[in-house]
Protein backbone atom coordinates (compact mmCIF):
# COMPACT_ATOMS: atom_id res chain seq x y z
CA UNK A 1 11.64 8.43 -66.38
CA UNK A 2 12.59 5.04 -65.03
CA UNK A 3 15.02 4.75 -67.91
CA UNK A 4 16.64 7.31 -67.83
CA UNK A 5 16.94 6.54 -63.76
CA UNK A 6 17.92 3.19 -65.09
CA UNK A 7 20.31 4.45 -67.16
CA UNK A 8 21.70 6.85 -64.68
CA UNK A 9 22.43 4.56 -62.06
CA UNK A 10 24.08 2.51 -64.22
CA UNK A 11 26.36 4.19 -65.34
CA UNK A 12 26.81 5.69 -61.78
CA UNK A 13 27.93 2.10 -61.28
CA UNK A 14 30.24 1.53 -63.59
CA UNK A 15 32.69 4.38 -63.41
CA UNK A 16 32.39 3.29 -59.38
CA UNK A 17 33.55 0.09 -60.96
CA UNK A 18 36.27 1.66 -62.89
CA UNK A 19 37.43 3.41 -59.83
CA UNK A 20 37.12 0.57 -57.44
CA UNK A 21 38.20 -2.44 -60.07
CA UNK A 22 40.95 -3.90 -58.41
CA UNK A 23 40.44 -7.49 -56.31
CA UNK A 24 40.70 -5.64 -52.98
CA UNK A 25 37.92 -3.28 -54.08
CA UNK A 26 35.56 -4.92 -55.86
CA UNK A 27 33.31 -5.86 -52.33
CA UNK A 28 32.70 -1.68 -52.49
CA UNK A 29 31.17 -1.94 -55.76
CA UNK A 30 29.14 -4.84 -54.60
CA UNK A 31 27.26 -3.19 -52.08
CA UNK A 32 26.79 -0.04 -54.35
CA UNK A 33 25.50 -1.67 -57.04
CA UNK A 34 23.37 -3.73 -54.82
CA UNK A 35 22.18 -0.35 -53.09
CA UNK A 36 21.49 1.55 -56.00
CA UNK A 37 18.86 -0.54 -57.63
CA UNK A 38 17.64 -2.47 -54.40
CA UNK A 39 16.45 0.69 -53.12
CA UNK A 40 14.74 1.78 -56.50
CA UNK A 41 12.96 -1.63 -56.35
CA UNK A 42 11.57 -1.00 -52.48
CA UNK A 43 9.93 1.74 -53.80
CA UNK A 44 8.85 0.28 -57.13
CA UNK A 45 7.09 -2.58 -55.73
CA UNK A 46 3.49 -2.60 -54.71
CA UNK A 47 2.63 -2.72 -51.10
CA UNK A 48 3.52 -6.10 -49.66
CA UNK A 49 3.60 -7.43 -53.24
CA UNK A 50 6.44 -9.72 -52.59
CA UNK A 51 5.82 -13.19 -51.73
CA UNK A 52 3.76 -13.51 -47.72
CA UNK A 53 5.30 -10.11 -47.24
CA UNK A 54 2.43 -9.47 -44.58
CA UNK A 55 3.21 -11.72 -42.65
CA UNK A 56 6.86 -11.09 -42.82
CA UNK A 57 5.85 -7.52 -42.04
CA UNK A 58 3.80 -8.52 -39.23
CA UNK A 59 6.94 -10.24 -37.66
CA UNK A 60 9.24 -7.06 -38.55
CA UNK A 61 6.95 -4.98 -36.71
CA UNK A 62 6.47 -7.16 -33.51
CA UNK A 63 10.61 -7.47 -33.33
CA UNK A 64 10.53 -3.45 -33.23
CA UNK A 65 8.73 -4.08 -30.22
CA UNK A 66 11.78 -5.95 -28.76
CA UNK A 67 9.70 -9.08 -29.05
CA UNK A 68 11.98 -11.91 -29.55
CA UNK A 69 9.63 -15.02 -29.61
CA UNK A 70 5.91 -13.38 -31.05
CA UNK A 71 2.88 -14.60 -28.66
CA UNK A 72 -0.20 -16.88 -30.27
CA UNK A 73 -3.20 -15.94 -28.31
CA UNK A 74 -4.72 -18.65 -29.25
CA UNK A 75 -3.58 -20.08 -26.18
CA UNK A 76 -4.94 -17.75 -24.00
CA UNK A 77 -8.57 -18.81 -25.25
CA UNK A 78 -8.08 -22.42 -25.21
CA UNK A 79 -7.27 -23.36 -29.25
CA UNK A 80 -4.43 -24.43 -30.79
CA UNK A 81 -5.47 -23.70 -34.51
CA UNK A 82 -5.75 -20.50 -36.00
CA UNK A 83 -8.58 -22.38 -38.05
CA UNK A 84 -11.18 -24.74 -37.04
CA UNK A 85 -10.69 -27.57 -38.46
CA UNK A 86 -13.86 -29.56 -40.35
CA UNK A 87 -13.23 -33.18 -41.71
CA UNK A 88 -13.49 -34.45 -45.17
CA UNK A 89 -13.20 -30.74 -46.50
CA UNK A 90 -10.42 -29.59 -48.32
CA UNK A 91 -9.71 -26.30 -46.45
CA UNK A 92 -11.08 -24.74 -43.69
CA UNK A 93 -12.99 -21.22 -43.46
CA UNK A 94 -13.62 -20.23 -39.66
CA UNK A 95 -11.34 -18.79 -38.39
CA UNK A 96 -10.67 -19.27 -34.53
CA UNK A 97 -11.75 -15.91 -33.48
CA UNK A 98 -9.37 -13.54 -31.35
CA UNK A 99 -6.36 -15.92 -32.06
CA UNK A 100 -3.55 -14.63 -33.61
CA UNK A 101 -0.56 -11.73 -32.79
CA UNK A 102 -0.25 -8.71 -30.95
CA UNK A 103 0.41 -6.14 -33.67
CA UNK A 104 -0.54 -2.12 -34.06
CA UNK A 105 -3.26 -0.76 -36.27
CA UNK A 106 -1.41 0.03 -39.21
CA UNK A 107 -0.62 -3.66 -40.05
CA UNK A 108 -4.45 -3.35 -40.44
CA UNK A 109 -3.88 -0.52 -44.02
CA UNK A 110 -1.41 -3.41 -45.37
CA UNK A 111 -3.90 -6.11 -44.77
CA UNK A 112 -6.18 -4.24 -46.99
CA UNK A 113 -4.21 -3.76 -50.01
CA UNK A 114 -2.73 -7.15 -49.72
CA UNK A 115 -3.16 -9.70 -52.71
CA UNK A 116 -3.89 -6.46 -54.53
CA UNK A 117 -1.03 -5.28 -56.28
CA UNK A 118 -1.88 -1.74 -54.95
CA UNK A 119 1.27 0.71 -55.63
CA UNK A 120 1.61 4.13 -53.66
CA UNK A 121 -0.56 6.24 -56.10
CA UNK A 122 -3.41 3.63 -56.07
CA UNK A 123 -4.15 4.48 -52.35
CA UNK A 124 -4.54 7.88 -50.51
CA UNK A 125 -4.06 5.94 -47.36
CA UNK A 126 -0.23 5.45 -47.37
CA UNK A 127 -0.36 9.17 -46.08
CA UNK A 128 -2.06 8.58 -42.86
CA UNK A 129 -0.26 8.45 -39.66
CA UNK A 130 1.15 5.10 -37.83
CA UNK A 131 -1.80 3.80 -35.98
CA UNK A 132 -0.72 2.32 -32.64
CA UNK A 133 -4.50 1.25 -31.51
CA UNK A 134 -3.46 -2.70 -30.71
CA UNK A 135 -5.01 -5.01 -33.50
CA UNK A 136 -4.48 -8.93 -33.93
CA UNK A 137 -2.82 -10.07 -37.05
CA UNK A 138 -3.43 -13.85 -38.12
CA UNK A 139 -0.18 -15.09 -39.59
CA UNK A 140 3.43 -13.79 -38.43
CA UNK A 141 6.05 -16.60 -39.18
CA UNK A 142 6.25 -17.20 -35.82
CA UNK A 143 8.50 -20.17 -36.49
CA UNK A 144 11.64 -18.08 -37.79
CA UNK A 145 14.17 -17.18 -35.57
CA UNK A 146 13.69 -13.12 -34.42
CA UNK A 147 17.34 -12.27 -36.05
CA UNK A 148 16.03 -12.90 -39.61
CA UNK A 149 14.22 -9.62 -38.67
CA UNK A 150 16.19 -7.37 -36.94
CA UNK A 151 17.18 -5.52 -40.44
CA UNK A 152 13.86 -4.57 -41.16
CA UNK A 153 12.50 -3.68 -37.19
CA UNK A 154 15.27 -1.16 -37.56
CA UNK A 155 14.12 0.77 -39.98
CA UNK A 156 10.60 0.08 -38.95
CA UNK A 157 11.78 1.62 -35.54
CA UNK A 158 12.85 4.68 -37.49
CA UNK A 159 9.70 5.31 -39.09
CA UNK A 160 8.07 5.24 -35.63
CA UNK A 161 10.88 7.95 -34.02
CA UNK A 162 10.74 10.06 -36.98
CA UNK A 163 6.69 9.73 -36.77
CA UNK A 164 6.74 9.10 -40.28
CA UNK A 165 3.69 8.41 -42.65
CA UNK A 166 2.32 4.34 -42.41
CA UNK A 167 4.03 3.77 -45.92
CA UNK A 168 7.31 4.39 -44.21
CA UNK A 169 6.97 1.39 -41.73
CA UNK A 170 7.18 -0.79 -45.08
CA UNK A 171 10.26 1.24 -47.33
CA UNK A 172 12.27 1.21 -44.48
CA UNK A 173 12.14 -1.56 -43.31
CA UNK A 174 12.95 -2.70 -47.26
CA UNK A 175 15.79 -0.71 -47.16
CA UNK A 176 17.36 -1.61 -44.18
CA UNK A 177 16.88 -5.36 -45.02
CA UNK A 178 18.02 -4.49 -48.10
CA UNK A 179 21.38 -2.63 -46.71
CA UNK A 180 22.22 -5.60 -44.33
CA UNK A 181 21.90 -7.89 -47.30
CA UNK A 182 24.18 -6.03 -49.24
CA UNK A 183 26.42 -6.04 -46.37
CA UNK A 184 26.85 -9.72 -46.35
CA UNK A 185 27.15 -9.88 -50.38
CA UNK A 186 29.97 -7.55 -49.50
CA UNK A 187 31.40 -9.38 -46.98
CA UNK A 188 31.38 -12.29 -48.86
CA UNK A 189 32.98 -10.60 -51.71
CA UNK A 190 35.80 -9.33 -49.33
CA UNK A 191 36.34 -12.63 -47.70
CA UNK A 192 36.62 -14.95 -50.49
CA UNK A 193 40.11 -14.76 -52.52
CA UNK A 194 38.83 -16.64 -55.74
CA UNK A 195 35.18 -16.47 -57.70
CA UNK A 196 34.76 -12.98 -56.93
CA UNK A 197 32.83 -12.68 -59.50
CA UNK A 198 30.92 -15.93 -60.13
CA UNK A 199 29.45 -14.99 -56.36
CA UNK A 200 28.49 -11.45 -57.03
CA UNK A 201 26.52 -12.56 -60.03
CA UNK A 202 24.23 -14.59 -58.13
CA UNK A 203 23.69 -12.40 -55.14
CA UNK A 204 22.52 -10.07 -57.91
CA UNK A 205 19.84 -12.46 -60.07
CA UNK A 206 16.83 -10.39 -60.04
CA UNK A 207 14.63 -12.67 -57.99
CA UNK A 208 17.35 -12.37 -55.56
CA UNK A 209 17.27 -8.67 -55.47
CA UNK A 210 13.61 -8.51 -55.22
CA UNK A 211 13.87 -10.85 -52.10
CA UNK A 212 16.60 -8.48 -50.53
CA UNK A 213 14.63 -5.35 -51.51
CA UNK A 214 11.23 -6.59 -49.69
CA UNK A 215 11.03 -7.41 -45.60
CA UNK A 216 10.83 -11.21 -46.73
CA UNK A 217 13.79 -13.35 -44.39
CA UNK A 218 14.81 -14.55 -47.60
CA UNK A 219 17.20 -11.60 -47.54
CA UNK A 220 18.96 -12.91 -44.65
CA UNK A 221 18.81 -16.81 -45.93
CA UNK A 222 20.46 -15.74 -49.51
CA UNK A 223 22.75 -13.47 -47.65
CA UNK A 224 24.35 -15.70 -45.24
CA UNK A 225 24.24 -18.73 -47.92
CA UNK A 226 26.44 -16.74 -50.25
CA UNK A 227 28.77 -15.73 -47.41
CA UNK A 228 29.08 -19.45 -46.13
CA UNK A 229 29.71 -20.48 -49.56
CA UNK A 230 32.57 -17.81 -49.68
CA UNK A 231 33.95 -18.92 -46.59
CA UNK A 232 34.07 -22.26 -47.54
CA UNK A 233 35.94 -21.52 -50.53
CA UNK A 234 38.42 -19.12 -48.22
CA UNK A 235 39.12 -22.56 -46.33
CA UNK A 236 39.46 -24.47 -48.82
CA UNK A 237 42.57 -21.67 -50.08
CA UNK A 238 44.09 -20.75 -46.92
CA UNK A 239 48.18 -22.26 -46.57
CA UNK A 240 48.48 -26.02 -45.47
CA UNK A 241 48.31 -26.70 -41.62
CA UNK A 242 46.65 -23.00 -40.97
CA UNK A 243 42.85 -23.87 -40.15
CA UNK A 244 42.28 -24.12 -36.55
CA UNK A 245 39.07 -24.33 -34.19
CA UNK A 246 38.31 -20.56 -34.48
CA UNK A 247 38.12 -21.12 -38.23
CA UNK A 248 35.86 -24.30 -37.99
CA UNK A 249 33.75 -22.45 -35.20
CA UNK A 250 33.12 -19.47 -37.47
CA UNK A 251 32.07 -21.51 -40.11
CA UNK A 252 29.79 -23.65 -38.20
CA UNK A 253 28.13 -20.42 -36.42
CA UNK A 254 27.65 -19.01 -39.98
CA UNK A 255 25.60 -22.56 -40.94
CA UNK A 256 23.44 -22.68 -38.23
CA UNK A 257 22.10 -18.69 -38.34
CA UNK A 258 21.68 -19.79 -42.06
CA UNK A 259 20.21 -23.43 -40.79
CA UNK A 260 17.56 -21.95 -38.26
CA UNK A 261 16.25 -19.57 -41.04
CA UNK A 262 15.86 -22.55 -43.37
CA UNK A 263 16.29 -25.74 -41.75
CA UNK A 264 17.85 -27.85 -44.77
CA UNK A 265 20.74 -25.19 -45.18
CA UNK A 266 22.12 -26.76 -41.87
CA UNK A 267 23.25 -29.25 -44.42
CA UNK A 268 26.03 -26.24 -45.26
CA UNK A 269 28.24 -27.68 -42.57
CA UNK A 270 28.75 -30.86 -43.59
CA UNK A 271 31.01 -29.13 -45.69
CA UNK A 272 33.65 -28.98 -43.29
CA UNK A 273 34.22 -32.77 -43.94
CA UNK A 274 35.00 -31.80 -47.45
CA UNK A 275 37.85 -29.07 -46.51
CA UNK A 276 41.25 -30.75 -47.65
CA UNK A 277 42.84 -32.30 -45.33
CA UNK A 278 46.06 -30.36 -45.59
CA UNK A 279 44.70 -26.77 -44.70
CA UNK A 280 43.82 -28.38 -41.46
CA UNK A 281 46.36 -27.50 -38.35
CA UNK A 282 48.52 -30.51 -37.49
CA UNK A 283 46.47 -31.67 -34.43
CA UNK A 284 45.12 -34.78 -33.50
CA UNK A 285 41.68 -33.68 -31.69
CA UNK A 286 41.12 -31.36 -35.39
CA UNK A 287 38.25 -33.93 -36.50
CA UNK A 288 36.82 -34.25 -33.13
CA UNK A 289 36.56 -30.83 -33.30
CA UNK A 290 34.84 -30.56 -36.22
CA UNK A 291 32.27 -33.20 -35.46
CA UNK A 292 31.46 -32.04 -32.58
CA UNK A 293 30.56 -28.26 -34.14
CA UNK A 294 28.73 -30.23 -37.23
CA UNK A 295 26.47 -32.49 -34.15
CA UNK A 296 26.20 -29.03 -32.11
CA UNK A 297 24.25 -27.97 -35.47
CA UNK A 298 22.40 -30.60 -35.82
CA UNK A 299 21.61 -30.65 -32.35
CA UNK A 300 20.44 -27.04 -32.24
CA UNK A 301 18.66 -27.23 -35.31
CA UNK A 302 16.75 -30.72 -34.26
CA UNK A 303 15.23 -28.94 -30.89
CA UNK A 304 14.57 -25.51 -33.42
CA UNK A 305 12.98 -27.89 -35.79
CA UNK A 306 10.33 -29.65 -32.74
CA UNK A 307 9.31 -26.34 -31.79
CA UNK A 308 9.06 -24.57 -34.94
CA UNK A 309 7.03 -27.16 -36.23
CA UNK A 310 4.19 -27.00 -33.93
CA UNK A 311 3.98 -23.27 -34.73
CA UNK A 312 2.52 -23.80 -38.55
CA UNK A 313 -0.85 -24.41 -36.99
CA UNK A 314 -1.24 -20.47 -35.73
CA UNK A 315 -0.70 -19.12 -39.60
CA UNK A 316 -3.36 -19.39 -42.42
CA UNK A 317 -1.59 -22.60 -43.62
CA UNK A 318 -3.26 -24.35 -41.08
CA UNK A 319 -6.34 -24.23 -43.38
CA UNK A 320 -5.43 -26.89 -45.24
CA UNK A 321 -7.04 -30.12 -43.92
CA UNK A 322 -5.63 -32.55 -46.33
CA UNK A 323 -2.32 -31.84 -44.94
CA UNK A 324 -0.63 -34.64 -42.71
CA UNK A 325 2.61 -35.28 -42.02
CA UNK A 326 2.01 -38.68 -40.55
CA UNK A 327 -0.02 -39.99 -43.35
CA UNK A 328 2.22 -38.07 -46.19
CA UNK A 329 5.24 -40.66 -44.37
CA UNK A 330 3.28 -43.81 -44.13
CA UNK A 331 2.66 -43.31 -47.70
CA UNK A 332 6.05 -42.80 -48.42
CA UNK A 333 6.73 -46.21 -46.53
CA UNK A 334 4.17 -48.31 -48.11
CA UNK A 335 3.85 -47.32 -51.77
CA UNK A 336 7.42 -47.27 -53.44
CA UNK A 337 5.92 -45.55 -56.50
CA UNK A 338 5.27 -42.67 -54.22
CA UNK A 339 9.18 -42.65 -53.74
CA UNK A 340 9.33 -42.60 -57.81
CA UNK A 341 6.76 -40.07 -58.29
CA UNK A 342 8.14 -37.52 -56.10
CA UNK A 343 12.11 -37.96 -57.53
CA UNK A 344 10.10 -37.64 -60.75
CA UNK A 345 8.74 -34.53 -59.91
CA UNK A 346 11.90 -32.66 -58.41
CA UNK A 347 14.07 -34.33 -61.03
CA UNK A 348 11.44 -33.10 -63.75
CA UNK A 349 8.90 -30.64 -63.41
CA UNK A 350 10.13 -28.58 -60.57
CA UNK A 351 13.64 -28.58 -61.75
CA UNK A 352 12.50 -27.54 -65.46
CA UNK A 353 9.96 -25.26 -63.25
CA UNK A 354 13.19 -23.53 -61.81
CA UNK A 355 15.53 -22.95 -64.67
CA UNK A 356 12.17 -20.60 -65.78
CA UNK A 357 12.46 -18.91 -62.80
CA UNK A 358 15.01 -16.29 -62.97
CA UNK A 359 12.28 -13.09 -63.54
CA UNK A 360 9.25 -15.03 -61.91
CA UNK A 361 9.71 -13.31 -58.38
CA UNK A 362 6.66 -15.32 -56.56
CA UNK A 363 6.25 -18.55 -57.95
CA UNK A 364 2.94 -19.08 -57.75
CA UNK A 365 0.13 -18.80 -60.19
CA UNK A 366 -0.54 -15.36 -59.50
CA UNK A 367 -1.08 -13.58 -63.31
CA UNK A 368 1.00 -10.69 -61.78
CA UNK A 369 4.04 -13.06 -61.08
CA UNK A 370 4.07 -15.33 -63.90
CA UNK A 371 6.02 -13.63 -66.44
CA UNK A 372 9.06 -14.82 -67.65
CA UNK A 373 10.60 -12.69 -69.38
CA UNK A 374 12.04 -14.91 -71.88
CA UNK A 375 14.57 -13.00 -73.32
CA UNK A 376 16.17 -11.53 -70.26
CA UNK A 377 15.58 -14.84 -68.28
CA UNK A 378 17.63 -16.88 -71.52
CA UNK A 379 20.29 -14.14 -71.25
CA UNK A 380 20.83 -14.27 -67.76
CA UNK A 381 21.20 -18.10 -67.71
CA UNK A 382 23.66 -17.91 -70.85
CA UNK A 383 25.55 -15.75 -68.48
CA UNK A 384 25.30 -17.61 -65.61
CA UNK A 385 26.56 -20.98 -67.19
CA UNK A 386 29.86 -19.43 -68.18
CA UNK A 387 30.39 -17.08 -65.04
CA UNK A 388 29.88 -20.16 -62.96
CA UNK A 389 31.66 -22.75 -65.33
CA UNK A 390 34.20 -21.31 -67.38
CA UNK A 391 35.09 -17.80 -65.23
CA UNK A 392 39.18 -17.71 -65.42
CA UNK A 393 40.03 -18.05 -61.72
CA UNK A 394 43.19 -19.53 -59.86
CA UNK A 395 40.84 -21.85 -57.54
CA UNK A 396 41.39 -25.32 -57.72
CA UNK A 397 39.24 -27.75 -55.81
CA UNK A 398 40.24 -31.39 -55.27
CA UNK A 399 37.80 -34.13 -56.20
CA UNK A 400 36.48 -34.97 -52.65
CA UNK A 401 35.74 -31.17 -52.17
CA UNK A 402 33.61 -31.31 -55.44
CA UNK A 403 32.24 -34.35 -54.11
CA UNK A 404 31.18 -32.86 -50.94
CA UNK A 405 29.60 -29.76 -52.05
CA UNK A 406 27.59 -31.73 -55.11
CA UNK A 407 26.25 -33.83 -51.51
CA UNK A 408 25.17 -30.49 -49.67
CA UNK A 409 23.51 -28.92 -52.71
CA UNK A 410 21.23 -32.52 -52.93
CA UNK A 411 20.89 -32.53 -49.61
CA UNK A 412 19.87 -29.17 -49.01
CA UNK A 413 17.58 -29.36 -52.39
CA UNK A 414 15.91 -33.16 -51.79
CA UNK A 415 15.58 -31.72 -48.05
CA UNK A 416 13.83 -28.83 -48.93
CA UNK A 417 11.49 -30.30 -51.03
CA UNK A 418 10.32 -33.13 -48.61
CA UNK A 419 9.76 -30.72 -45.95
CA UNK A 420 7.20 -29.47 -48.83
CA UNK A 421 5.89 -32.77 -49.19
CA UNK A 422 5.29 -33.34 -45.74
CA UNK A 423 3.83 -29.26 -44.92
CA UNK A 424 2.35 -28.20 -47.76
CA UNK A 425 1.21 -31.40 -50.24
CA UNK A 426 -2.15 -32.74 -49.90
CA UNK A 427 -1.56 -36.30 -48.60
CA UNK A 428 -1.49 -38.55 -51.68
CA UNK A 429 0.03 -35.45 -53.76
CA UNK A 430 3.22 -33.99 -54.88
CA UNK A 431 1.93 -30.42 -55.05
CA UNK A 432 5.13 -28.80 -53.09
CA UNK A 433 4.73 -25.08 -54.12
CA UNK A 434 8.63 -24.57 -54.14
CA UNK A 435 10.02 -22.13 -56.86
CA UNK A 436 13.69 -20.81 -57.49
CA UNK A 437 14.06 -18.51 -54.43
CA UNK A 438 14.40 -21.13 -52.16
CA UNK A 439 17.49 -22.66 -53.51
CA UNK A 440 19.29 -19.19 -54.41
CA UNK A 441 22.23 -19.94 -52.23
CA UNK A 442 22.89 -23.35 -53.97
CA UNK A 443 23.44 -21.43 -56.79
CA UNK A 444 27.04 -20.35 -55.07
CA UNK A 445 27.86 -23.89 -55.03
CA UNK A 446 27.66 -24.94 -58.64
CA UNK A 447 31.38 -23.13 -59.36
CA UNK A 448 33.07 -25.68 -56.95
CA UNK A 449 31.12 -28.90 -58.06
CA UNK A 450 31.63 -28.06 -61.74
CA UNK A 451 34.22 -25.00 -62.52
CA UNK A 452 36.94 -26.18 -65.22
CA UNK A 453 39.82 -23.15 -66.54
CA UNK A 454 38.97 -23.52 -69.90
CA UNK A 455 39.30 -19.69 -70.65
CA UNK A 456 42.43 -17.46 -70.17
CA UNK A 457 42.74 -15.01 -67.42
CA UNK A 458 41.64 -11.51 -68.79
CA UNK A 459 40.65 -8.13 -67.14
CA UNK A 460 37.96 -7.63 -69.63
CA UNK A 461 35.97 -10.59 -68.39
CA UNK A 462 35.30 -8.56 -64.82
CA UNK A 463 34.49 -5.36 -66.77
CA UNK A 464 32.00 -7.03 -68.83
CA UNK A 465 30.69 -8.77 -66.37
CA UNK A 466 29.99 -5.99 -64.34
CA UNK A 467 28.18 -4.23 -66.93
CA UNK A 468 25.70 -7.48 -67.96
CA UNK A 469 25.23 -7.85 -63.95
CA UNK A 470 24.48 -4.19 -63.20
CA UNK A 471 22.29 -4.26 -66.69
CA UNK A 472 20.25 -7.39 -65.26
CA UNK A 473 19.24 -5.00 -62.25
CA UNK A 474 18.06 -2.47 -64.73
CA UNK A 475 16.04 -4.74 -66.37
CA UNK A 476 14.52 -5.83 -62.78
CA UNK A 477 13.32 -2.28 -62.27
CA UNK A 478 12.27 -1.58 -65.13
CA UNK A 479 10.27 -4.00 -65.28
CA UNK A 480 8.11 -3.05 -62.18
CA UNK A 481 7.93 -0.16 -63.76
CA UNK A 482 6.36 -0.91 -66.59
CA UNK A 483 4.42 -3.46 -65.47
CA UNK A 484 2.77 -1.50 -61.95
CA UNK A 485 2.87 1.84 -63.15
């Protein structure tokens, strides 16, 4: 039956595509495309089976109470720890009781299936009514910013006015996380006059769709990365002496609502140093301008980054005793083969580690998670490598805009994965538990560092790429399918 849904949709799609083909049009078949199968994988999915999706529930729900920045009780009963804390010992196991989040009773029905892979007819219980009997939650990613949840308390907001069954609380808020995502793929489709297609193909890599059809943030992070990259490239195109400070301040705001969801993605607005110089408006203050929006960033994201810090300590991570940031550094200072071993292991392992990732959806060791997929995964990097590389396009980027981006995408990746180091490696270790999710967006990037027109302009390259893209999201379902149900 999922086949022939499968099936259905798809080729639902693609006459949508053959009505809606043109350049102008192809953002509308974006966000049906994206639609279509998202919302078949929402339902597909087990019950918070995407990666911490608790706990990203747990936040969704609190921001349907209009609660912009979530209260840690622990404070009220003197701790600062969600776990206490016992030397020498690897991880902790009491937990501080009574600390934790404000949350209803029905976060208590997804706490039980959690870790479980339980799907809709494996419980009797997604039937009951919300339960709005107050309850403390441990975890709730207290240090994201409330707007990477706004999506998903809408629809969770929903459920509650329509009085809905407790399953509800979790599709829709899915579904609208997974219609605002597909909103900024669409966007970002609209916006940008060249790589169309290169940028629809990686908003739609099945780990990204799974991301965008769960209550995860990740949805908004992927989102807004693909739309900054389009942006970028809309600067980069627009006539000579047209880009003024409401250009550059767009931009910039873009970065930062991406930067605050994931700090190293503030790195995105160094790019405005890369924009040619010629697109820029004749004006002498033009670079002051623009440094000052790139140090308002930074600025912003430095005081988001000293608060949201502090905050790991009230989630379940805080278990982890062998974790220390100051220790993890002096390391770093004092043993240069440290240095070595950890360029060793993001230049090696993790990066071999990520080009398997494109159907591993978690990254962890979970058995449920860890299969590749071989077949589909070599197919959709085959694809990939020539959408990104050799896709006939009119863009031309000069060699200090390649430059630049090639900068951001280290940046943002060598940033992301010595936050790891520092949060989540055991001190002495290089155990960073990153996978290919969290560098989706620098995906977008790798058509401007390394694009060449080798390949002749021809309609037939969109319509087959729309087809391989829209049969990649097949695949994605049925594979829940058949491995869930």
């Amino acid at each position: 039956m999922t086949f022939i849904l499968a099936a259905f949709l798809g080729i639902i799609c693609i006459l949508y595509y053959f009505k809606h083909n043109s350049e102008e049009e192809l953002y509308k078949v974006a966000f049906v495309s994206i639609l279509c199968f998202g919302m078949i994988c929402a339902l597909l999915v087990p019950i918070c089976g995407v990666s911490d999706e608790l706990e990203h529930l747990t936040r969704s729900e609190i921001t349907s109470e209009g609660v912009i920045f979530p209260h840690w009780t622990g404070y009220d009963i003197g701790v600062d720890s969600l776990y206490n804390h016992t030397e020498h010992e690897k991880t902790s196991s009491v937990i501080n009781e009574g600390a934790g989040y404000r949350t209803i009773g029905s976060m208590g029905f997804f706490e039980s299936v959690y870790d479980e892979e339980v799907t809709v007819q494996a419980t009797p219980y997604d039937k009951d009514k919300i339960n709005y009997t107050p309850m403390i939650q441990n975890s709730a990613f207290e240090q994201n910013p409330f707007y990477g949840y706004l999506p998903q308390a809408i629809g969770i907001l929903i459920a509650k006015f329509l009085d809905l069954n407790v399953i509800w609380i979790l599709w829709l808020g899915r579904m609208c996380n997974l219609i605002f995502y597909a909103s900024l793929v669409s966007l970002a489709i609209k916006k940008v006059p060249y790589l169309k297609i290169p940028l629809l193909s990686v908003a739609c890599i099945p780990v990204a769709i799974c991301q965008a059809a769960s209550t995860s943030i990740d949805s908004m992070i992927f989102g807004l990365g693909i739309l900054a990259i389009a942006y970028f490239i809309y600067l980069c195109h627009l006539e000579d002496d047209s880009i003024d400070i409401k250009e550059i301040g767009i931009f910039s705001i873009i970065c930062l609502l991406l930067g605050l969801c994931k700090l190293p993605y503030l790195a995105f607005v160094f790019l405005l140093l890369f924009i040619p110089s010629n697109k820029l408006k004749k004006d002498k203050n033009m670079w002051l301008y623009i440094l000052l929006c790139i140090f308002a960033v930074g600025i912003i994201g430095v005081i988001w980054s000293s608060f949201s810090t502090n905050t790991l300590a009230h989630s379940w991570r805080s278990k982890y005793n062998l974790i220390n940031s100051t220790q993890q550094l002096s390391l770093l200072y004092n043993q240069p083969s440290f240095i070595l071993e950890f360029l060793n292991k993001i230049f090696g392992e993790e990066a071999i580690t990520m080009i398997f990732g494109f159907f591993n959806f978690y990254g962890s060791d979970k058995a449920s998670y860890t299969d590749h997929y071989t077949l589909i995964t070599t197919l959709i990097q085959i694809f990939l490598i020539f959408t990104l590389i050799l896709y006939p396009t009119k863009a031309k980027f000069g060699l200090k805009t390649k430059i630049g981006a090639l900068i951001v995408l280290l940046m943002v990746y060598v940033g992301t994965d010595f936050i790891q180091l520092l949060t989540w490696a055991r001190v002495g270790r290089t155990n960073l538990g990153t996978s290919l999710r969290y560098f989706i967006p620098l995906i977008g990037l790798i058509p401007i560092i390394l694009h060449t027109n080798k390949i002749k302009a021809d309609k037939r390259i969109d319509n087959y790429s729309i087809v391989i893209i829209i049969g990649f999201m097949a695949a994605l379902i049925l594979a829940f399918a058949t491995k869930y149900y």
